[in-house]
N, C-alpha and C. Protein backbone atom coordinates (compact mmCIF):
# COMPACT_ATOMS: atom_id res chain seq x y z
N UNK A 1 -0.37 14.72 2.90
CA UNK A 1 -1.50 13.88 2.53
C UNK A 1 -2.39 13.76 3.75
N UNK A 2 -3.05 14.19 4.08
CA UNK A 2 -4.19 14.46 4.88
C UNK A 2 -5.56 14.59 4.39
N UNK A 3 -6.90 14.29 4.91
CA UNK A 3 -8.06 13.78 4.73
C UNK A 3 -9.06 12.39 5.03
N UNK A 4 -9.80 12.40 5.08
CA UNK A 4 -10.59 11.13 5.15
C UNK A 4 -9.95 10.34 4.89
N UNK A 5 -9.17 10.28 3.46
CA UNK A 5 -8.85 8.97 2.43
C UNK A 5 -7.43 9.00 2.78
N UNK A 6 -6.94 9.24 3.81
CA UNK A 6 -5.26 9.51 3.72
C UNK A 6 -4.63 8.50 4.50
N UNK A 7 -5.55 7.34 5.02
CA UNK A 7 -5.03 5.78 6.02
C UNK A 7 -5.10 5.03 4.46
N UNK A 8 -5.31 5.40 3.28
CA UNK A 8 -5.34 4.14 2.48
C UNK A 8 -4.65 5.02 1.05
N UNK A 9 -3.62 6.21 1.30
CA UNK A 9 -3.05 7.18 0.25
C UNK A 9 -1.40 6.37 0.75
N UNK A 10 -0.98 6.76 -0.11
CA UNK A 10 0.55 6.22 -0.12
C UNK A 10 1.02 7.42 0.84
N UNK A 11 2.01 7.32 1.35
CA UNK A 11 2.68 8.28 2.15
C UNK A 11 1.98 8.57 3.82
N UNK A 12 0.48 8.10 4.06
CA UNK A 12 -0.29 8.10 4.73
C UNK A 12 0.19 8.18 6.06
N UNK A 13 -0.09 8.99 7.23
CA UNK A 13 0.50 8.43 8.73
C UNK A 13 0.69 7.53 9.39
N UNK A 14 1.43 6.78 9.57
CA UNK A 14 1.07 5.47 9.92
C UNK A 14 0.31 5.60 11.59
N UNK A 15 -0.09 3.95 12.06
CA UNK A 15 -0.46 4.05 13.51
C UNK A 15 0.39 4.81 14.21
N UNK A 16 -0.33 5.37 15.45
CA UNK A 16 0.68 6.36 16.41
C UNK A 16 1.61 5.06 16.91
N UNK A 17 2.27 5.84 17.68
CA UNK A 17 3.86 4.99 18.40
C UNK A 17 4.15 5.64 19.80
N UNK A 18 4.57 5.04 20.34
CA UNK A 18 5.49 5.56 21.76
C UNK A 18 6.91 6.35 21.26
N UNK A 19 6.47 7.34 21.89
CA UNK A 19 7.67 8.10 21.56
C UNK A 19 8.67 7.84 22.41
N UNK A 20 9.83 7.75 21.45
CA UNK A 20 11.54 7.13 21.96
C UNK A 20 12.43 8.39 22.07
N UNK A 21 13.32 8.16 22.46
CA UNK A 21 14.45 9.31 22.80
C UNK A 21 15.09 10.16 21.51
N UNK A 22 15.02 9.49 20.41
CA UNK A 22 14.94 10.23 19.05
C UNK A 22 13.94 11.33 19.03
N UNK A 23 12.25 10.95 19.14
CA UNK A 23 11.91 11.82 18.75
C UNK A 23 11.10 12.78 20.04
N UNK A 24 12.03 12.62 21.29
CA UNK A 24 12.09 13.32 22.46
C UNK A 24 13.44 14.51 21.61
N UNK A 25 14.05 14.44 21.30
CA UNK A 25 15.05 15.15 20.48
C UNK A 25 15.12 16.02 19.44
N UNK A 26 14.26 15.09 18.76
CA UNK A 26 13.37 16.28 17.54
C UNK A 26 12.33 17.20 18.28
N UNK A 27 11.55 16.96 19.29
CA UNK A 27 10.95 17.89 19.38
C UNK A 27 11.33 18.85 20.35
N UNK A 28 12.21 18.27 20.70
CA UNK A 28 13.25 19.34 21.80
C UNK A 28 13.81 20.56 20.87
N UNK A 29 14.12 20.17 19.37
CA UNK A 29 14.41 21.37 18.28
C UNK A 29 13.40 22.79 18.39
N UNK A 30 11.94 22.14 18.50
CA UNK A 30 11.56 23.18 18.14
C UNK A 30 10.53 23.92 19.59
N UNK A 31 11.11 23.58 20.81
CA UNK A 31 10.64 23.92 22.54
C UNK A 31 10.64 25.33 22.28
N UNK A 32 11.77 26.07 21.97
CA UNK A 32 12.20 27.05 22.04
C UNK A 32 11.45 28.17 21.16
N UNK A 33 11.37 27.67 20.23
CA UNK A 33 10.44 28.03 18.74
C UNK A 33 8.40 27.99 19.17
N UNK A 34 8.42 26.97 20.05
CA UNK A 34 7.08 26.88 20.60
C UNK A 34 6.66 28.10 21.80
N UNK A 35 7.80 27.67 23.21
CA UNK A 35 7.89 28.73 23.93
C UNK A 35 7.40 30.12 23.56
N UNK A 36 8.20 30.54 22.78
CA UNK A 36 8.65 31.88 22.19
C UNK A 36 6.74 32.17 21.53
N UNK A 37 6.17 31.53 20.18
CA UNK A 37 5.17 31.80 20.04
C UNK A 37 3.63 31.77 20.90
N UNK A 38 3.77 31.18 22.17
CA UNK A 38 3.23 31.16 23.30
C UNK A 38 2.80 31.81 24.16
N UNK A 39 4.25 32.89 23.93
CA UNK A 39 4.63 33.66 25.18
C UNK A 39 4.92 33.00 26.45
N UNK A 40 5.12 31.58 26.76
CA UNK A 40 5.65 31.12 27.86
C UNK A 40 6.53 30.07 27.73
N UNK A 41 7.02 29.39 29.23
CA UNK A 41 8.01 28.56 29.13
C UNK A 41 7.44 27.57 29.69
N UNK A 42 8.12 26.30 29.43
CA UNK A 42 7.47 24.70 29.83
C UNK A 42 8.96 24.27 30.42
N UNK A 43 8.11 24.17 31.80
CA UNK A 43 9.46 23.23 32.25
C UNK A 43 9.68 21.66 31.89
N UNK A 44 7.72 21.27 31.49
CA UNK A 44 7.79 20.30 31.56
C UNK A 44 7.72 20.00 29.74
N UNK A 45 8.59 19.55 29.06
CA UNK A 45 8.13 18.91 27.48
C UNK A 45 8.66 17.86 27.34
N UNK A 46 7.79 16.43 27.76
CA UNK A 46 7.96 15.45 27.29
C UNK A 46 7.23 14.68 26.00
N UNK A 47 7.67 14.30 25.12
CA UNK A 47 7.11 13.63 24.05
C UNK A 47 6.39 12.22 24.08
N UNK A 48 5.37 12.40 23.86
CA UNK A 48 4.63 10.47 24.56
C UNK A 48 4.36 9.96 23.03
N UNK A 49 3.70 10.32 22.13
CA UNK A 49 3.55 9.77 21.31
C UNK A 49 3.87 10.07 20.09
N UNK A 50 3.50 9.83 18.83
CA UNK A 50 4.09 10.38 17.45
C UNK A 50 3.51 9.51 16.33
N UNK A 51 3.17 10.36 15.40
CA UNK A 51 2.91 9.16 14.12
C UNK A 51 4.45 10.46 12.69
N UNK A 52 4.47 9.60 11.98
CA UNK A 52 5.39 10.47 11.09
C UNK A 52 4.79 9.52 9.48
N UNK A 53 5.33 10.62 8.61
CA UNK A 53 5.34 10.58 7.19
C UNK A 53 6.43 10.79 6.73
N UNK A 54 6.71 9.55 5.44
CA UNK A 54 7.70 10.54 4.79
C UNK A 54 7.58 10.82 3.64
N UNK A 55 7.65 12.08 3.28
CA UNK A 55 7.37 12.81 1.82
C UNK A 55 8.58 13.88 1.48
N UNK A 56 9.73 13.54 0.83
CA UNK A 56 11.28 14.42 0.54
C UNK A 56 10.90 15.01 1.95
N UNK A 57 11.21 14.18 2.63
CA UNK A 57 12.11 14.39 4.11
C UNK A 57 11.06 13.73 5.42
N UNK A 58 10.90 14.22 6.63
CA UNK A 58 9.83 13.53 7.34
C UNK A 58 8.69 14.51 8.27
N UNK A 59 7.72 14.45 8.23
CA UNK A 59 6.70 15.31 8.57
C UNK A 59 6.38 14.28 10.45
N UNK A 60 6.32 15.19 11.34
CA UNK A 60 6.33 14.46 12.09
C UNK A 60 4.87 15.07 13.32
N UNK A 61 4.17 14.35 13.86
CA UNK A 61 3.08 14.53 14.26
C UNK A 61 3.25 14.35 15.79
N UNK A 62 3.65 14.99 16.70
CA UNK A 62 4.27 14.80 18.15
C UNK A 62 3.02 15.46 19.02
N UNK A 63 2.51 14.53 19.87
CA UNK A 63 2.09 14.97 21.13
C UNK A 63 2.91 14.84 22.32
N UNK A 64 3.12 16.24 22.87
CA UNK A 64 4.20 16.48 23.97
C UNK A 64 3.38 16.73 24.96
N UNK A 65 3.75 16.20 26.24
CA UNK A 65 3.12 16.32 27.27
C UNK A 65 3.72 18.10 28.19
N UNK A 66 2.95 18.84 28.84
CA UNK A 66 3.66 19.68 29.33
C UNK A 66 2.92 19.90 31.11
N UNK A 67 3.26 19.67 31.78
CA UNK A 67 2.25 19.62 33.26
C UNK A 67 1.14 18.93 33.06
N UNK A 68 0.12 18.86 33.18
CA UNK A 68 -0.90 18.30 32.87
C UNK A 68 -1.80 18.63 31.81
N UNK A 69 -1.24 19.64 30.65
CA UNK A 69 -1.69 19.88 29.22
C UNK A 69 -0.65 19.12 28.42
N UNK A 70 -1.13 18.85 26.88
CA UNK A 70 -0.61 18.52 26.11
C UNK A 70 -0.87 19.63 24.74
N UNK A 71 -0.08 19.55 23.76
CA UNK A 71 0.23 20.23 22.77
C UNK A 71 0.60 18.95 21.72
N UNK A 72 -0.03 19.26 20.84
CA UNK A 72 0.13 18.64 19.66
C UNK A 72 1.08 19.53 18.63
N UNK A 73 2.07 19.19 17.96
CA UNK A 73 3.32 19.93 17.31
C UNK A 73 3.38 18.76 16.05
N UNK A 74 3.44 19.66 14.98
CA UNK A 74 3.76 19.18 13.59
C UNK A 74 4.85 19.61 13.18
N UNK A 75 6.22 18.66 12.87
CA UNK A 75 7.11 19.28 12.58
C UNK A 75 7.84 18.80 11.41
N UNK A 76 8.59 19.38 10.07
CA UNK A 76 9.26 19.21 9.32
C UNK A 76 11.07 18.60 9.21
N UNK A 77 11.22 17.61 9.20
CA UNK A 77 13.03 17.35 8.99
C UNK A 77 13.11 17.02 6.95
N UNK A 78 13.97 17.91 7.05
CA UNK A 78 14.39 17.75 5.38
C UNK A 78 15.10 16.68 5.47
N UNK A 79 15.23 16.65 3.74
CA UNK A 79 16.37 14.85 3.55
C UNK A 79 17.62 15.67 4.52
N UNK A 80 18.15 14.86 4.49
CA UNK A 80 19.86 15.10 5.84
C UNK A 80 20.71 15.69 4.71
N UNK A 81 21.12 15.34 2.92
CA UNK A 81 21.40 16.37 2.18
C UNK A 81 20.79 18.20 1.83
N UNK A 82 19.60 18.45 2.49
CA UNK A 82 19.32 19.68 1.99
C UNK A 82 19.81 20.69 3.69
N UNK A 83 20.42 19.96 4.41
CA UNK A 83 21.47 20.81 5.48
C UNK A 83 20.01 21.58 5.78
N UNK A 84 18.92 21.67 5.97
CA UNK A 84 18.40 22.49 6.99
C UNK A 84 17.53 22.14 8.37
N UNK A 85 17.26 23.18 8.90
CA UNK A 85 17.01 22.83 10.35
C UNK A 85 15.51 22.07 10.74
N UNK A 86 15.21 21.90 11.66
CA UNK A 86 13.92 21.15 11.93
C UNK A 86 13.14 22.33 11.88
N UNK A 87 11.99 21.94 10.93
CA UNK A 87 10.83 23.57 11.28
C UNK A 87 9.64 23.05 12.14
N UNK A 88 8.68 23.91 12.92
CA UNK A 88 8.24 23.59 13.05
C UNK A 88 6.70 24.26 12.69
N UNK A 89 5.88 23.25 11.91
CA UNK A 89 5.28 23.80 11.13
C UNK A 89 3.40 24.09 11.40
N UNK A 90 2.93 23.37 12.30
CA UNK A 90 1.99 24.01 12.58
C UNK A 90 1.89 23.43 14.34
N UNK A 91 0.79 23.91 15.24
CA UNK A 91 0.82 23.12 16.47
C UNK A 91 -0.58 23.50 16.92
N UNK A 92 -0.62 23.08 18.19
CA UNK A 92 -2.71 22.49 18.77
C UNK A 92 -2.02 22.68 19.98
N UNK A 93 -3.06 23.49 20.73
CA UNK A 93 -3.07 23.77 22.15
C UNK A 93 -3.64 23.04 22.99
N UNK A 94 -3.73 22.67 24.26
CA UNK A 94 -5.01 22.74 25.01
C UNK A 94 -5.88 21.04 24.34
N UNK A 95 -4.36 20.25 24.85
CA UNK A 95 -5.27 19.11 24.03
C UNK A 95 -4.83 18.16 25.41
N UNK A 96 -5.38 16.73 24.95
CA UNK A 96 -5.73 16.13 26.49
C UNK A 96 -5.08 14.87 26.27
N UNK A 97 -4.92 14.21 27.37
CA UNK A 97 -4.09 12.49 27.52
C UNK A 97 -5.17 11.91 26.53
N UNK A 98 -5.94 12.01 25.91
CA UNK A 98 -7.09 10.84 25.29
C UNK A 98 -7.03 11.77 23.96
N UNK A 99 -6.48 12.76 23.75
CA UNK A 99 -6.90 13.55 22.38
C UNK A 99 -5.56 12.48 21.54
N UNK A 100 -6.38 12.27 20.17
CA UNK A 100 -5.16 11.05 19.25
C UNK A 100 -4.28 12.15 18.53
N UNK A 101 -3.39 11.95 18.17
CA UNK A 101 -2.16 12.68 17.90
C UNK A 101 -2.98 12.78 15.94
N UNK A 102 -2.80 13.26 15.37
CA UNK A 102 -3.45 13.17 14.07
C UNK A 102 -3.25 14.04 12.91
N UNK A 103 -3.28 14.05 11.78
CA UNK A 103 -2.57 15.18 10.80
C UNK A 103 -3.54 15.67 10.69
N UNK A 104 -2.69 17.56 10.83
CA UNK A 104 -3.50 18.59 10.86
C UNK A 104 -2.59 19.94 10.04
């Protein structure tokens, strides 16, 4: 649910959040998966902020800090019954301490 009208749609993103050691964890799932489509490695991936949805499972909206760039990462967790892995489903380069974390 994304668009203009999607702060007043059911399922909607809520306000961003400080990211906690949970979802320093989730996005640690998909470093490797990021790396790899990059072509490089981050020594540095810390997670600062996050907004999430949930729609049959949780859509999660992570800005990770990496040296002094940030990356914005959208990532998928199914319900905990459908046993599969964290995907990660789309991501934003080249974004800044003031860029808002936001569904894309």
């Amino acid at each position: 649910v994304c668009g203009p009208t999607a702060e007043m749609t059911h399922g909607a993103p809520p306000a961003k959040q400080l990211a906690v050691a949970e979802i320093q964890a989730i996005a640690d799932k998909v470093k490797s998966l990021l790396e790899e489509k990059e072509n490089k490695k981050f020594p540095v991936f810390n997670a600062v902020e996050f907004k999430s949805q949930g729609v049959a499972g949780r859509t999660f909206f992570i800005k990770v800090q990496m040296d002094d760039d940030f990356v914005h990462i959208q990532m998928f967790e199914s319900l905990s019954q459908e046993n599969k892995p964290v995907a990660l489903t789309s991501y934003q380069t080249h974004k800044g301490r003031q860029d808002e974390v936001m569904c894309f």
